[in-house]
Protein backbone atom coordinates (compact mmCIF):
# COMPACT_ATOMS: atom_id res chain seq x y z
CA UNK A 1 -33.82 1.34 8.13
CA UNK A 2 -31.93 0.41 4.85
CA UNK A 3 -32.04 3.13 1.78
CA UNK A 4 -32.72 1.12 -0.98
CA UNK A 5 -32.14 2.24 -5.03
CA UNK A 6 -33.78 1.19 -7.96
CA UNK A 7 -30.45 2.31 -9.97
CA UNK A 8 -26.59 1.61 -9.67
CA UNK A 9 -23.66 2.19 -12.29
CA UNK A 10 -20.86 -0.25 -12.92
CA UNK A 11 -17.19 1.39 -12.07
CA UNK A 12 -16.61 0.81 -16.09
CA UNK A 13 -19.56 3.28 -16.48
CA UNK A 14 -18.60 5.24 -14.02
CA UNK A 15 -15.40 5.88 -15.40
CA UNK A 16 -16.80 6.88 -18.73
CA UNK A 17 -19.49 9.24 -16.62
CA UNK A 18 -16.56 10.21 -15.36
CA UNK A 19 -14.43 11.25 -18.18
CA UNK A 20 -17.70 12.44 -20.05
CA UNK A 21 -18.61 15.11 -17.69
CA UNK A 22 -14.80 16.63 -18.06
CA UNK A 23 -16.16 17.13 -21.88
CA UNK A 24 -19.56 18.13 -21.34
CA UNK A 25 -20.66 19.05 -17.79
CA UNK A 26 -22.76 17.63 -15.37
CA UNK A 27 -24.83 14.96 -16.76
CA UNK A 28 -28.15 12.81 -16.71
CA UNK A 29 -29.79 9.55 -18.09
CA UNK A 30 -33.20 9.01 -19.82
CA UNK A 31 -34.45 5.50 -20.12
CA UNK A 32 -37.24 5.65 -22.90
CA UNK A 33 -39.32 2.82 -24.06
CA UNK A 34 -38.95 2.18 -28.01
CA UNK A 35 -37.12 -0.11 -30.15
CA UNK A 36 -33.28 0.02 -31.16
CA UNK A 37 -31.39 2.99 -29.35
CA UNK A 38 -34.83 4.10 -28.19
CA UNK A 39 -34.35 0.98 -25.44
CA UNK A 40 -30.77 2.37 -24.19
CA UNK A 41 -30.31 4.40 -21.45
CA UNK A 42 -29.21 7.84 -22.58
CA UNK A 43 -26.67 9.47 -21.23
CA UNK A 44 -27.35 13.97 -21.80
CA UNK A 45 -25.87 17.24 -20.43
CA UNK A 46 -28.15 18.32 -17.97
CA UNK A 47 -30.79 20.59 -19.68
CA UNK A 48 -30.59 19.41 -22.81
CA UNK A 49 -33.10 16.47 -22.20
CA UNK A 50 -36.16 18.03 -20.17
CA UNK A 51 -37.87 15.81 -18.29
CA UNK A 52 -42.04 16.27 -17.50
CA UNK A 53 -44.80 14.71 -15.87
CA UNK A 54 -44.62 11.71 -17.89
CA UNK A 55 -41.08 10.66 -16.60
CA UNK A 56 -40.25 8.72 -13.20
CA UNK A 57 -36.91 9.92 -11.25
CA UNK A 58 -35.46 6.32 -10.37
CA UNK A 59 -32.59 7.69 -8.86
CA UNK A 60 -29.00 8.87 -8.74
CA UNK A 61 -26.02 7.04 -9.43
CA UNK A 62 -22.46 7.85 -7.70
CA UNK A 63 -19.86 7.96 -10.16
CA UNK A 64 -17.31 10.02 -8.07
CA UNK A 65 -18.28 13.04 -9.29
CA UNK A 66 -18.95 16.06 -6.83
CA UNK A 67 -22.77 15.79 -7.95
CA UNK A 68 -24.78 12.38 -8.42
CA UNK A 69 -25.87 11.98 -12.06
CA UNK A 70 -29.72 11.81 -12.14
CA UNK A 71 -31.74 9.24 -13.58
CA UNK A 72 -35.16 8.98 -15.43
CA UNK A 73 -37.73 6.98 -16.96
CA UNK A 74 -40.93 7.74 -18.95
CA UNK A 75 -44.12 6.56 -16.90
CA UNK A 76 -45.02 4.25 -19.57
CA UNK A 77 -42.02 2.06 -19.47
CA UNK A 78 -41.61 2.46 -15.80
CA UNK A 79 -44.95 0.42 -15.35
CA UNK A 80 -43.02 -2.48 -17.19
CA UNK A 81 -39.91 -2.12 -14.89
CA UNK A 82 -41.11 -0.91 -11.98
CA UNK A 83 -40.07 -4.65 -10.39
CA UNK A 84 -36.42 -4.41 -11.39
CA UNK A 85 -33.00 -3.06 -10.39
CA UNK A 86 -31.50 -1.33 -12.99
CA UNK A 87 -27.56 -1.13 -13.34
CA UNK A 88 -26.28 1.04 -16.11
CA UNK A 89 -23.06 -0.61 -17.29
CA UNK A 90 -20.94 0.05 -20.57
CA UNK A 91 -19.66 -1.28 -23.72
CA UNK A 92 -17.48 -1.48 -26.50
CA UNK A 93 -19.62 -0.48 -29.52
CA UNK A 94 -21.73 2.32 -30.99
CA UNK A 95 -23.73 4.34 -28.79
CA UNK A 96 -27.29 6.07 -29.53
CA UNK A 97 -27.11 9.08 -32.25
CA UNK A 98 -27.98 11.78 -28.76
CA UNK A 99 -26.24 10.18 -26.24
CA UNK A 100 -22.98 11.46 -25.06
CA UNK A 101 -20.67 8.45 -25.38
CA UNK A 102 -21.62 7.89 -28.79
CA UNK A 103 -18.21 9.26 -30.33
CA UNK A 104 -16.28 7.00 -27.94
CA UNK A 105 -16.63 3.87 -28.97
CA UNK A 106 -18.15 2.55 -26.09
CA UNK A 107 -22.38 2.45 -25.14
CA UNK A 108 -24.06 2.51 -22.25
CA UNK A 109 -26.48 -0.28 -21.28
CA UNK A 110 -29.10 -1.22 -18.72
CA UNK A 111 -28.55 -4.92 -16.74
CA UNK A 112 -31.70 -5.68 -14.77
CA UNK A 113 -32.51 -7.81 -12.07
CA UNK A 114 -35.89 -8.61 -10.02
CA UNK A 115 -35.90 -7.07 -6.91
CA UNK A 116 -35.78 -8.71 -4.20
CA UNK A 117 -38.42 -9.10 -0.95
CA UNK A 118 -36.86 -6.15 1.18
CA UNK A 119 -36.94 -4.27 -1.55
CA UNK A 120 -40.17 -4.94 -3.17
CA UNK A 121 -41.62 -3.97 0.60
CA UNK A 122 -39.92 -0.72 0.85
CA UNK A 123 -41.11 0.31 -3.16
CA UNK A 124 -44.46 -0.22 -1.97
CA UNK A 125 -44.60 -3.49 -4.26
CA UNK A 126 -45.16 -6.07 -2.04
CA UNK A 127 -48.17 -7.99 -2.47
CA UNK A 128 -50.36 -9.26 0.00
């Protein structure tokens, strides 16, 4: 059987993740739903973000570290993309006011695609 993962990270991100955790410690990702920096995927040290009942764990992403870096999403947005692949890429410009990279120069983002059949079947999102 194939693993499959709702989350990946570009090697650009990766790098940054990379260089990030040097500074601050192992790290994690948030996806909230909201408006303006509230839609960007933010990037914490772990335990300063705590996440609850109303937040989905989509994943891990391996950026070479010696730990994957965890990845969230509140329930409410998650029922919006809960039929997407989400990569979390970077760049150039101002990140969110909380998240780590903001200093840097660079911001993360989230590209999304569909996914596809095989996955949709092992998510449980198959219809019919």
């Amino acid at each position: 059987m194939t693993d499959y993962s709702r989350v990946d990270v570009t090697e650009a991100a990766a790098s940054l993740l990379r260089d990030l955790t040097k500074q601050h410690g192992p790290l994690m990702f948030h996806q909230s739903g909201g408006c303006c920096d509230g839609s960007s995927p933010m990037c914490y040290p772990v335990g300063m973000f705590l996440t609850g009942s109303g937040d989905v764990h989509l994943g891990a992403i391996d950026a070479g570290l010696d730990d994957p870096i965890e990845v969230y999403m509140s329930e409410s947005q998650f029922e919006y993309w809960k039929y997407t692949h989400l990569t979390i890429d970077v760049v150039p410009g101002r990140g969110a006011g909380f998240s780590v990279e903001g200093p840097t120069g660079m911001r993360f983002l989230i590209r999304s695609r569909m996914l596809e059949p095989a996955e949709l079947a092992a998510f449980g999102l198959a219809k019919g």
